[in-house]
Structure formats: structure tokens, C-alpha cells
Protein backbone atom coordinates (compact mmCIF):
# COMPACT_ATOMS: atom_id res chain seq x y z
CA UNK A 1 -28.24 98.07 74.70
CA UNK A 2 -28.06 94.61 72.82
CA UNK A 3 -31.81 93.80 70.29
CA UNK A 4 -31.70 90.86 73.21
CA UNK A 5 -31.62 92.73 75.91
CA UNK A 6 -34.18 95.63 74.58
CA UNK A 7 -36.31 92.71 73.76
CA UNK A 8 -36.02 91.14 77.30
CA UNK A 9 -36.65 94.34 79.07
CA UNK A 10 -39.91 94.52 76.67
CA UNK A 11 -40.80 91.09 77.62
CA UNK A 12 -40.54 91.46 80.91
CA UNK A 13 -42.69 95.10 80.92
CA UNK A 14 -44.87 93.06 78.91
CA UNK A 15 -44.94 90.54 81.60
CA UNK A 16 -45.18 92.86 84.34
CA UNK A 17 -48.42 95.01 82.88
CA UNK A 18 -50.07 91.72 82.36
CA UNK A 19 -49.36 90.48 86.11
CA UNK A 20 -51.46 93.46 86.96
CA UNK A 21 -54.60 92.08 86.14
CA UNK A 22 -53.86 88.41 86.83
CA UNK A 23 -55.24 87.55 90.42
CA UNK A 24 -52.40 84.89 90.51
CA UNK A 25 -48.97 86.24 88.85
CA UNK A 26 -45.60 83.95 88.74
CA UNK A 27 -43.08 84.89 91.44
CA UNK A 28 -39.69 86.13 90.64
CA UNK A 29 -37.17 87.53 92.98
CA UNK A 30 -38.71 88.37 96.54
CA UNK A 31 -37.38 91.80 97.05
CA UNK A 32 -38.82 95.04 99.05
CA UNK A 33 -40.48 97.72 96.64
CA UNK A 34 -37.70 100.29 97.98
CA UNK A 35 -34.95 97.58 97.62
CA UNK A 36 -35.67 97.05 94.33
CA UNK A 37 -36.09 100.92 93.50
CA UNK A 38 -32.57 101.71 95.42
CA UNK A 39 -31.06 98.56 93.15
CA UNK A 40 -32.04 100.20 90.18
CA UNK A 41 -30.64 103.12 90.82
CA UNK A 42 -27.40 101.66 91.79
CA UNK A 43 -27.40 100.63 88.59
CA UNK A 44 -28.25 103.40 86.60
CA UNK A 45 -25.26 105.11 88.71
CA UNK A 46 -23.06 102.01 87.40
CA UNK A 47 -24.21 102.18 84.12
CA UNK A 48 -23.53 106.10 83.56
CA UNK A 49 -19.68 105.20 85.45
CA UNK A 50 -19.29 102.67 82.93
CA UNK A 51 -20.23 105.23 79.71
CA UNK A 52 -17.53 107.58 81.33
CA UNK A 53 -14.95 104.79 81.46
CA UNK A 54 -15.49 103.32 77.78
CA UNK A 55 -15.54 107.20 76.76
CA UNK A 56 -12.02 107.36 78.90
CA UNK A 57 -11.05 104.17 77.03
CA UNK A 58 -12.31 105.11 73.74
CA UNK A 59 -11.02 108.40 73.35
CA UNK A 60 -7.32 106.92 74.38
CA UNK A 61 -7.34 104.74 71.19
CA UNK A 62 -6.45 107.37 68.60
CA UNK A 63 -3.70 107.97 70.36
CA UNK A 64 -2.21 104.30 70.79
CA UNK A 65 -3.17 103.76 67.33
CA UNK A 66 -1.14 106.83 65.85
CA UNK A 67 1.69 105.80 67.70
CA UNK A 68 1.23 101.82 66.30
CA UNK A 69 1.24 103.50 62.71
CA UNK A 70 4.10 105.56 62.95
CA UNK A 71 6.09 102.70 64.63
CA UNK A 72 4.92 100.25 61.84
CA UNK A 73 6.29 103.11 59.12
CA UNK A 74 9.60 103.58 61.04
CA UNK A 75 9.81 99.52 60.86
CA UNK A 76 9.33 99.54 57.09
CA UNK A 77 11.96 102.13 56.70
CA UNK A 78 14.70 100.66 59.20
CA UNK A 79 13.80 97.30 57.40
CA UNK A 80 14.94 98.77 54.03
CA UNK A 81 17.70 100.02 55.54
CA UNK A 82 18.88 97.12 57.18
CA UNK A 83 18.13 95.26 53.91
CA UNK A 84 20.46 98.17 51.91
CA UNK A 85 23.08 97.31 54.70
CA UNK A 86 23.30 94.06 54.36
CA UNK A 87 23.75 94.11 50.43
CA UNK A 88 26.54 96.09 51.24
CA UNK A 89 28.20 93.66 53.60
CA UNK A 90 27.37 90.86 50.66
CA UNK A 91 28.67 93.09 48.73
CA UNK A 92 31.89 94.00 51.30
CA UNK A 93 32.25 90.18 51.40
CA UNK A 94 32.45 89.44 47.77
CA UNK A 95 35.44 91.97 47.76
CA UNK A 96 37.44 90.50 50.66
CA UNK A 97 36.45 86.63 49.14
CA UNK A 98 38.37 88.07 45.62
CA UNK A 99 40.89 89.42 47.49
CA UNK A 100 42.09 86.62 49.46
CA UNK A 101 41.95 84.71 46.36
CA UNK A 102 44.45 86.94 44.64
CA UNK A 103 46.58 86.79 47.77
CA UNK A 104 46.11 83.01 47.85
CA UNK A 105 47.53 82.98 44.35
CA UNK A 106 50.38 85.06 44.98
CA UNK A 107 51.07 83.18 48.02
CA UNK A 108 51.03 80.06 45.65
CA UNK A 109 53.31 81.98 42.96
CA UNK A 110 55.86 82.87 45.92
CA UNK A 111 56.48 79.45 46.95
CA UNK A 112 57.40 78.21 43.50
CA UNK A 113 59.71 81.11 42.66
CA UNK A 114 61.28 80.23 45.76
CA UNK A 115 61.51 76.51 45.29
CA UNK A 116 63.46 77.82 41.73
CA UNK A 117 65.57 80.04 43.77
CA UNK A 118 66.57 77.12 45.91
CA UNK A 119 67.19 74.62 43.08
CA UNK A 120 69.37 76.81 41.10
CA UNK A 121 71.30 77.39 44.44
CA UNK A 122 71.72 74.09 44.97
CA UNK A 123 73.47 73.33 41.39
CA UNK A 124 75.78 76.29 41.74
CA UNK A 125 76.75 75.33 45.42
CA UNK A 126 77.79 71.55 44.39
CA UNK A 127 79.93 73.31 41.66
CA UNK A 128 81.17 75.57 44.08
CA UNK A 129 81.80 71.95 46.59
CA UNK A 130 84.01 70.57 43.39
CA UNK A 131 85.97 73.41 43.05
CA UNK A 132 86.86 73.72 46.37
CA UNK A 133 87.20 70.01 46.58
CA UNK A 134 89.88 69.89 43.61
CA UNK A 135 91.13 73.54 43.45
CA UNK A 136 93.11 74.10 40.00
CA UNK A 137 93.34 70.44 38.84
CA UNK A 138 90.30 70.66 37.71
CA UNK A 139 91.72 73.71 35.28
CA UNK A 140 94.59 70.87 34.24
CA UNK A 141 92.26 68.13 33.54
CA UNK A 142 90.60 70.39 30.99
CA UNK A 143 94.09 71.65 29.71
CA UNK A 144 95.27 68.07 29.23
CA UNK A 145 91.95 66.74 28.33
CA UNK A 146 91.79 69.41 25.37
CA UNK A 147 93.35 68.30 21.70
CA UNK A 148 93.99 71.88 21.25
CA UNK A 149 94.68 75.23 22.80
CA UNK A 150 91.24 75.89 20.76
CA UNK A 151 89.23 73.67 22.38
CA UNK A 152 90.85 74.76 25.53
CA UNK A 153 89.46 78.25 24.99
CA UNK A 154 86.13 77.11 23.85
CA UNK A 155 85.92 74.21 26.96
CA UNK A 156 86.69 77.42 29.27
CA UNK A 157 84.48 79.84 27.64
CA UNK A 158 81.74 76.83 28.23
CA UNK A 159 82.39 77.06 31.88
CA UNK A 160 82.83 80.89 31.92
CA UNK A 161 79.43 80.59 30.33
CA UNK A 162 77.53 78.55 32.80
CA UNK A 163 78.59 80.25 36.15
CA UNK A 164 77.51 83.87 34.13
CA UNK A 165 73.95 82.04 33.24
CA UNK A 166 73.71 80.67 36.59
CA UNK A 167 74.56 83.99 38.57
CA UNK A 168 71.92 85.74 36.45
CA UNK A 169 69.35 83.32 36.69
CA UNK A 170 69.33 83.48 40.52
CA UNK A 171 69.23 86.88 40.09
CA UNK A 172 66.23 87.03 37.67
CA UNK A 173 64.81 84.73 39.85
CA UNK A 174 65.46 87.11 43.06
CA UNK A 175 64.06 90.51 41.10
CA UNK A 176 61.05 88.02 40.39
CA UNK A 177 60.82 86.72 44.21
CA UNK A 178 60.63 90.65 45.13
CA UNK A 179 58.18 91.36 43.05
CA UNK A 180 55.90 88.79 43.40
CA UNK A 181 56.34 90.06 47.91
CA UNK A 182 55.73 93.12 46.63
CA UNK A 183 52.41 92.50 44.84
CA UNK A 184 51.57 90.21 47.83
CA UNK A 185 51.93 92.66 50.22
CA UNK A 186 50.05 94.80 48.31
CA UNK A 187 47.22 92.62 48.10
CA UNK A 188 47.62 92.00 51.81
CA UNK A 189 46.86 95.70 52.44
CA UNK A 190 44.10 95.51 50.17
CA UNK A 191 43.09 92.56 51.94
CA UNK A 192 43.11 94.34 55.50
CA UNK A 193 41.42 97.35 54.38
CA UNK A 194 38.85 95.67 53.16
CA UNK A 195 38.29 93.38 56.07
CA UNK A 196 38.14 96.57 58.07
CA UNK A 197 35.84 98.38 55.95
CA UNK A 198 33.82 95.53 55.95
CA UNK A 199 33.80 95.22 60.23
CA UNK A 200 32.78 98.80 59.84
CA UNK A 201 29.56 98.10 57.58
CA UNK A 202 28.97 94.48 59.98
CA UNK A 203 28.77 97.06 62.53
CA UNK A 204 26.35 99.51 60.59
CA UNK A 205 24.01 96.44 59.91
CA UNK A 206 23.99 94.98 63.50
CA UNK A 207 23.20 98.71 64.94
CA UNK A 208 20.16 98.86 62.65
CA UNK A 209 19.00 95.40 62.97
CA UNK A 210 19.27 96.07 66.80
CA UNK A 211 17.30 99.42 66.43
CA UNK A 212 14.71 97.44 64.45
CA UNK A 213 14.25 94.61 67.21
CA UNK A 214 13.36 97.84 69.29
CA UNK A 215 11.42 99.53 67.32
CA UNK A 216 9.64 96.03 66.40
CA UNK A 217 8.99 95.30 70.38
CA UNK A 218 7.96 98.96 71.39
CA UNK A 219 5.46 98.04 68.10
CA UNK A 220 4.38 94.75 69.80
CA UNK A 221 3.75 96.39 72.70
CA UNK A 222 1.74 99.18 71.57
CA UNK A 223 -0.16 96.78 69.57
CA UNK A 224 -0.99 94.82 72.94
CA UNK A 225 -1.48 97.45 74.08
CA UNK A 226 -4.45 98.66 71.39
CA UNK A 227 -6.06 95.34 71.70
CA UNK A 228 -6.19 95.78 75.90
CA UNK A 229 -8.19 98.77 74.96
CA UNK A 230 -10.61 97.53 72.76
CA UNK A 231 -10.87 94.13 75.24
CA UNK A 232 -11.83 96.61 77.84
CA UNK A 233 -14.38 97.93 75.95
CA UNK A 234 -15.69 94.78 74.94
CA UNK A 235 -15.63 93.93 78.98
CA UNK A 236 -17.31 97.08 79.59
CA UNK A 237 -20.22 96.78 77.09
CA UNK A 238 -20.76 93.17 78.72
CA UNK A 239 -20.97 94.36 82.07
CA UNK A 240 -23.00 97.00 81.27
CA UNK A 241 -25.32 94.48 78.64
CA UNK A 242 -25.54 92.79 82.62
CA UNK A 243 -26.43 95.94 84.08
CA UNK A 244 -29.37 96.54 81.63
CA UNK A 245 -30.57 92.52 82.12
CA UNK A 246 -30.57 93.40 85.76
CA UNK A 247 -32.50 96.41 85.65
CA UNK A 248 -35.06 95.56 83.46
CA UNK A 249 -35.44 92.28 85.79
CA UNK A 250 -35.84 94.15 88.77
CA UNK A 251 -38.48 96.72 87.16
CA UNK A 252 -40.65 93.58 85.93
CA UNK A 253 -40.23 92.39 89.63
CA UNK A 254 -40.90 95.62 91.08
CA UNK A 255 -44.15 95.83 89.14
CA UNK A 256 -46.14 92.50 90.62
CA UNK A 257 -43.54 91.79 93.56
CA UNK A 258 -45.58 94.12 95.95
CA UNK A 259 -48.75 91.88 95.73
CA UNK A 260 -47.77 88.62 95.73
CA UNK A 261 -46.86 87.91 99.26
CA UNK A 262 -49.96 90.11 100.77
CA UNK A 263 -52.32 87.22 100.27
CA UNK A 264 -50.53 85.26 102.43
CA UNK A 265 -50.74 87.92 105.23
CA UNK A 266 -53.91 86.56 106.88
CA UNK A 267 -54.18 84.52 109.87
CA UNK A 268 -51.68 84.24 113.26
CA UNK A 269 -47.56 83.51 112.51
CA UNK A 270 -46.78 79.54 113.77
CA UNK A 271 -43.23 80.78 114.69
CA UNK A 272 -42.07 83.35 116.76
CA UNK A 273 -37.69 84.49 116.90
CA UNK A 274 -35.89 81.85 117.60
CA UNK A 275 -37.66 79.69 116.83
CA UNK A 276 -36.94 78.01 113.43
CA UNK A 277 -34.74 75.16 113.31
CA UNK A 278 -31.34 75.67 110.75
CA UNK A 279 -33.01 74.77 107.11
CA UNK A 280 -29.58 73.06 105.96
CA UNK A 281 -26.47 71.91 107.93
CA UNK A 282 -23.43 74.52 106.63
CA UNK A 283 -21.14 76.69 107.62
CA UNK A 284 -22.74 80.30 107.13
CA UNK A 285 -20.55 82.05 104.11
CA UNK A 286 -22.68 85.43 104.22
CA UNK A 287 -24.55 87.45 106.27
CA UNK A 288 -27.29 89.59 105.94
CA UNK A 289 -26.56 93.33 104.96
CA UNK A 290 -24.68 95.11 102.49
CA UNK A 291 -22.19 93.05 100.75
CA UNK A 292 -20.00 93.53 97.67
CA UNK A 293 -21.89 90.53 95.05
CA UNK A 294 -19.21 87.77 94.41
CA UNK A 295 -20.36 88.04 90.59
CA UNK A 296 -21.08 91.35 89.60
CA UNK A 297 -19.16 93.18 92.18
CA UNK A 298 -21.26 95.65 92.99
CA UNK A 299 -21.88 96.98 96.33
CA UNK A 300 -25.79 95.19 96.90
CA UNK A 301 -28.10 94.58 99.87
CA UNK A 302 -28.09 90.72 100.57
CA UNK A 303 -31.59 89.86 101.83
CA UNK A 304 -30.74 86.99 103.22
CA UNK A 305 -27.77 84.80 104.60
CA UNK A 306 -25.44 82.24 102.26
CA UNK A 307 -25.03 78.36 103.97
CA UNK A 308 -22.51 76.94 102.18
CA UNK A 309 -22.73 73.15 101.61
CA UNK A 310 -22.09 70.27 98.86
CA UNK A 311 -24.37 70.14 96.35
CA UNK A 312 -27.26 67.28 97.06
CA UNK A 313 -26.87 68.01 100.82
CA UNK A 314 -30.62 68.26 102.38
CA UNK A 315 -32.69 71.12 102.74
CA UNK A 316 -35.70 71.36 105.25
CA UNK A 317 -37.89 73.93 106.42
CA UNK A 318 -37.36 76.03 109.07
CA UNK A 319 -40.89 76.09 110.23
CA UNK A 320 -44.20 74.51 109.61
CA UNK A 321 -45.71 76.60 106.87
CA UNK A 322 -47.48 76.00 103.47
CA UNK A 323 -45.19 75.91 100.05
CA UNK A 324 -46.91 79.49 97.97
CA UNK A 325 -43.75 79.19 95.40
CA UNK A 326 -41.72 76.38 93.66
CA UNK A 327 -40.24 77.49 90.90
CA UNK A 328 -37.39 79.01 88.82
CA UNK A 329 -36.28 82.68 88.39
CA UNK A 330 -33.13 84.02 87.32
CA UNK A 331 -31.43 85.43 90.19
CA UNK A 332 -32.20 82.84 92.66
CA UNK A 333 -32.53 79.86 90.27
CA UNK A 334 -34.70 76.93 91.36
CA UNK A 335 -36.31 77.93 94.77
CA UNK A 336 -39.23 77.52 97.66
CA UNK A 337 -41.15 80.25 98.85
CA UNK A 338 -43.13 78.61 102.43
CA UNK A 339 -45.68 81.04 104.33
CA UNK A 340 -45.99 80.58 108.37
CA UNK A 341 -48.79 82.86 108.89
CA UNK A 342 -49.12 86.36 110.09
CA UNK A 343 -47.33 87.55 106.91
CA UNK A 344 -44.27 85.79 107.81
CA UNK A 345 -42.89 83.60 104.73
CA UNK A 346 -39.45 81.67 104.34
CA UNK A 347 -37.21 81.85 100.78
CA UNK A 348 -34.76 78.53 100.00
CA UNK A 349 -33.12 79.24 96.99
CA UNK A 350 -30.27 77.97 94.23
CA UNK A 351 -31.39 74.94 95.05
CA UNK A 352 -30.71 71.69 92.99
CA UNK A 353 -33.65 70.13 92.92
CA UNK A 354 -37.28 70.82 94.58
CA UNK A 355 -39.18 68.68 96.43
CA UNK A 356 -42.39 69.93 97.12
CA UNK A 357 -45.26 71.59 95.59
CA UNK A 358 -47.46 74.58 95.53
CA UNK A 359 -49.91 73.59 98.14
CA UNK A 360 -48.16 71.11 99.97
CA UNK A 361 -48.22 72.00 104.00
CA UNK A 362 -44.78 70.73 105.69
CA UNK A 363 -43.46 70.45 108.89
CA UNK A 364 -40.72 72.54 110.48
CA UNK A 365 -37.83 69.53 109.16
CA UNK A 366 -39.63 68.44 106.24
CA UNK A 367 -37.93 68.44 102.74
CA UNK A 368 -37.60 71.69 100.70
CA UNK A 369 -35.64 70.58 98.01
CA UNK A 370 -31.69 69.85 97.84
CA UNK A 371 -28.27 72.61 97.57
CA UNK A 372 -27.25 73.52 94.57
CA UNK A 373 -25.81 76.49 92.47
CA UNK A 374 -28.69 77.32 90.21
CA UNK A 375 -29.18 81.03 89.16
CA UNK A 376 -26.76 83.65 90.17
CA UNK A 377 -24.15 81.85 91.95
CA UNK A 378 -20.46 81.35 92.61
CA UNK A 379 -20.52 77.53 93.83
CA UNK A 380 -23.33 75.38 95.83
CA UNK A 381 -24.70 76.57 98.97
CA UNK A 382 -28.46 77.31 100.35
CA UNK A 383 -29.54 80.94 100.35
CA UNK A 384 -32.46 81.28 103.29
CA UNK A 385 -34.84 84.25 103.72
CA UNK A 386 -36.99 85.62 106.16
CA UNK A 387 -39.55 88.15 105.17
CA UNK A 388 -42.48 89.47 107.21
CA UNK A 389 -45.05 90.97 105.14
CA UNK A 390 -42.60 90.70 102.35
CA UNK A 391 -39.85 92.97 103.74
CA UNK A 392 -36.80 91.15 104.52
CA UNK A 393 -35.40 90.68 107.60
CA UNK A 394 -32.28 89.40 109.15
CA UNK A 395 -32.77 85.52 109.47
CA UNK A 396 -30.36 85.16 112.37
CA UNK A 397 -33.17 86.45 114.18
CA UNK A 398 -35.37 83.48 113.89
CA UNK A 399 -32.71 80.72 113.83
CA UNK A 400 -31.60 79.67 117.49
């Protein structure tokens, strides 16, 4: 129990023990002695069903809370592995990136040796056109363009010369060609088996990212799941914080309820059944009887019967009486207590606004006050008692 509440409770016995030797003592709620006895032991029955269910709650928390702690240790550990992982696919691509570099420059290399290969080609194939152009008189044109059979040999030894350099530079240039496809394909294999060994370690790092997002969401989950449990504790101690305002409302009541209406006992009732006019016009939302309470949903005896109606809209009493109560209390909020005689009183309560006095005799019809949601209430409507020496009864009996 909240310092507030144990403070409110020891107002209110304060309250009550005082009321006991006040001839006059402030009305609260308007309830039978038994009622309010049966009440309170509903809701010492509530309050023991609500210990077992925060014990239920509370003891399932180590539990969620292990499992949130070994999930957060499993992320930290498939986070460093994913973050290992991942330097080796940085790592896997700073291979392949050197690789395909070297292959780029091979590729490179190729082309030019091949462009050579071509060019040297070319010059032997125009000699080759000439020749076959002029056939031997190109051999006579160097005999008779010689001075000598010495410069004859040395002219021809020229020529001998340059179709021997040109054969073996196309062939140096071929060995080189070959070479350079051999390195190239070499590098190409590199190339591929390091593109597949680094699919295989992208695939390594996606798995335990993906495990992580799972473990990371079960996490989230559980986590939710923690918090839910301490929410519904927090829920429970407020309801049961309600439970204790309740009670220790209803025991100040039942201490000086029992005497206030007796002094109004005396003399002959003005109405009989049937005879009270409706006190507000409304379409009737509740009955009289056990109900389950639209706020604290609790299974409760409703002493009266719920007219629902906008706020502001008139209410009148339902006999010709005298006004013994005008005041506020917590449960029913502003309200009119009017006594008819014979120990028969009327109750108008929530209302918005009061409009007579202590004292004040009206008029079956004449203002009460006006509807509104004051005290416990779920929206504006007029809640109308009957009591007859201060037991409730069912006000459908009265009312035509």
C-alpha cells in the first residue's frame, strides 16, 4: 500500500471515529451496512487474487531476463564474428581488385605484342608482294646494278640478312605473344579462384549477418516481452492501490453510514410505488442488481439504476420530499440526498451541478441539480436511488 493511500485510509478512520460522536456527520456513499461489509470483502478476495497474479508475474521475470542476457551475449559474439567475416571479404576483395589489375596489365601487354606481330607481318608480306610481283628481275637489277661481283655478294648477303632478321623477329615476337597468354591465363585462374573463394566467404558473412538479425529480433522480442511483465505489474499494483482506496472508503462509510438516514425515519412516506414521476428524461443504461462496474470491473451490487443523458440535461425530483444531503463524495461525485417521509429517501447523483440546499422542501418536478459525470463515472448520465430506511431498493418500483 502507497504512504497516500495508508494515509487516506487513516484519514478516513480518523474521520469515521470522530463521526461517532458528532450528532450531525457529512454523508458519503449511501450504502447498506451488509452491502458495504460484502464489498469489502470482495475486495479483500480481489486484492489477495491480485498478490497471486503479480507473484505469477514476478516470479516469470528471472526467467525472461536470463534468456534476454544470454541472447544479448550470443549477439555480441555473432557481431564479432560477422565483423571477423567481413574483414575477410575486404580482405578477399583486395586480392581479386590486385588480381584483375595484373590481368588488366597483361591484357594491355598482349595487345601490343600483337600489334608488333602484325606490323612486322605486314613489312615481310609487301616484300613477299614484290617478289612475286617481279620474280627474278629483281635478282638482275641487283646483278646489273652492282659495280662488282663484290658488291653483288655483299648487296645479296644484305637481303639474305633482312628476311633471316625478319623471320626471327616474328618469331621472338610469337615465343613472347605465348608467354605473355600464358601468364594471362594464369592470372585468369588466379583471378577465378579468387572470385570464388571470395563468393564462398560473401556467403559465410550473409549467413551470420542473417543469424544475427534473428538472434537480434528473438532479443527484441524477449525484451518486449520483459517490459510487458513489469507493465503488468505496474497495472497490478495500481489496481490494487484502487482496491485499498476503495476499501478504506467503504470502512469510513460503513462506520457513520448506518445513522445518518435514521433521523429521517419519522413521520408518514408522501409517496407510495408508483408513484414518483421519472427524475430525468433518458434512456435507462443500467439496472438495479449485480453488475460487472464499467471502471473497475469487478462484479458489484448497483444500488440503483443508470439514466443516461447529455450533460446539463435537467434533473427533478421524483417526489415531494426535503433535500438532507447536497454535497460531494467520491464515488458518486456531486449529489442530492431528498427524504419523503416514513424512512423513504431519494439519491441523484454524478450530477453537474446542484441546485438546491440542505433544507430546502421541493416538489415532486422541482430542480435537483443538472447530469453530469462527476465521481466514478464512464460518461454523463443521472444515477437515481431509492432507499427505505436506508436499504436500497429497486427504483423501478416507484417509477410508473
Amino acid at each position: 500500500m502507497t504512504n497516500t493511500v495508508k494515509a487516506r485510509a487513516a484519514l478516513f478512520a480518523l474521520v469515521g471515529a470522530l463521526s461517532a460522536a458528532v450528532p450531525a456527520p457529512a454523508f458519503a456513499h449511501p450504502q447498506t451496512q451488509a452491502g458495504i461489509e460484502q464489498r469489502i470483502a470482495e475486495l479483500r478476495r480481489l486484492r489477495q487474487e491480485l498478490d497471486a497474479r503479480e507473484q505469477a508475474v514476478r516470479a516469470g521475470i528471472p526467467g525472461v531476463a536470463r534468456r534476454r542476457d544470454a541472447l544479448t551475449h550470443e549477439l555480441e559474439e555473432l557481431e564479432a564474428i560477422t565483423a571477423e567475416v567481413q574483414g575477410r571479404v575486404n580482405e578477399a576483395a583486395g586480392v581479386l581488385g590486385g588480381i584483375q589489375s595484373r590481368l588488366d596489365a597483361k591484357n594491355t601487354e598482349l595487345r601490343k605484342a600483337e600489334k608488333a606481330i602484325e606490323a612486322r607481318v605486314d613489312g615481310i608480306r609487301d616484300r613477299a608482294v614484290q617478289v612475286y610481283k617481279h620474280g627474278p628481275a629483281s635478282l638482275i637489277d641487283m646483278v646489273v646494278g652492282s659495280e662488282g661481283f663484290g658488291e653483288f655478294l655483299r648487296r645479296f648477303a644484305y637481303m639474305v640478312h633482312v628476311v633471316r632478321t625478319d623471320n626471327e623477329k616474328v618469331a621472338e615476337i610469337k615465343r613472347m605473344r605465348a608467354n605473355i597468354v600464358r601468364q594471362r591465363d594464369a592470372i585468369a585462374e588466379l583471378r577465378d579462384r579468387a572470385s570464388r573463394q571470395m563468393a564462398v566467404v560473401v556467403h559465410e558473412r550473409d549467413h551470420a549477418a542473417a543469424i544475427q538479425r534473428s538472434v537480434a529480433d528473438e532479443r527484441h522480442a524477449v525484451v518486449g516481452e520483459l517490459r510487458g511483465k513489469y507493465a503488468q505489474i505496474g497495472d497490478i499494483q495500481a489496481e490494487k492501490e484502487r482496491y485499498e482506496q476503495e476499501t478504506a472508503e467503504l470502512q469510513a462509510e460503513s462506520i457513520r453510514i448506518s445513522g445518518f438516514l435514521k433521523g429521517y425515519a419519522d413521520g408518514n412516506a408522501t409517496v407510495s410505488p408508483r408513484g414518483m414521476v421519472w427524475p430525468a428524461s433518458g434512456r435507462l443504461t443500467s439496472t438495479y442488481g449485480w453488475r460487472t462496474h464499467p471502471i473497475f470491473k469487478t462484479r458489484r451490487f448497483h444500488a440503483g439504476i443508470d439514466i443516461g443523458a447529455p450533460s446539463g440535461t435537467a434533473v427533478v425530483a421524483a417526489a415531494t420530499g426535503k433535500v438532507v444531503y447536497a454535497g460531494t463524495a467520491t464515488g458518486y461525485g456531486k449529489h442530492v440526498i431528498v427524504s419523503h417521509g416514513g424512512g423513504l429517501a431519494t439519491l441523484y447523483g454524478h450530477l453537474s451541478s446542484i441546485s438546491s440546499g440542505v433544507g430546502a422542501v421541493l416538489a415532486r418536478g422541482d430542480s435537483v441539480g443538472r447530469v453530469g459525470c462527476t465521481g466514478y463515472c464512464t460518461g454523463p448520465h443521472l444515477h437515481f436511488e431509492v432507499r427505505m430506511n436506508g436499504e436500497p431498493d429497486n427504483p423501478l418500483r416507484w417509477l410508473p
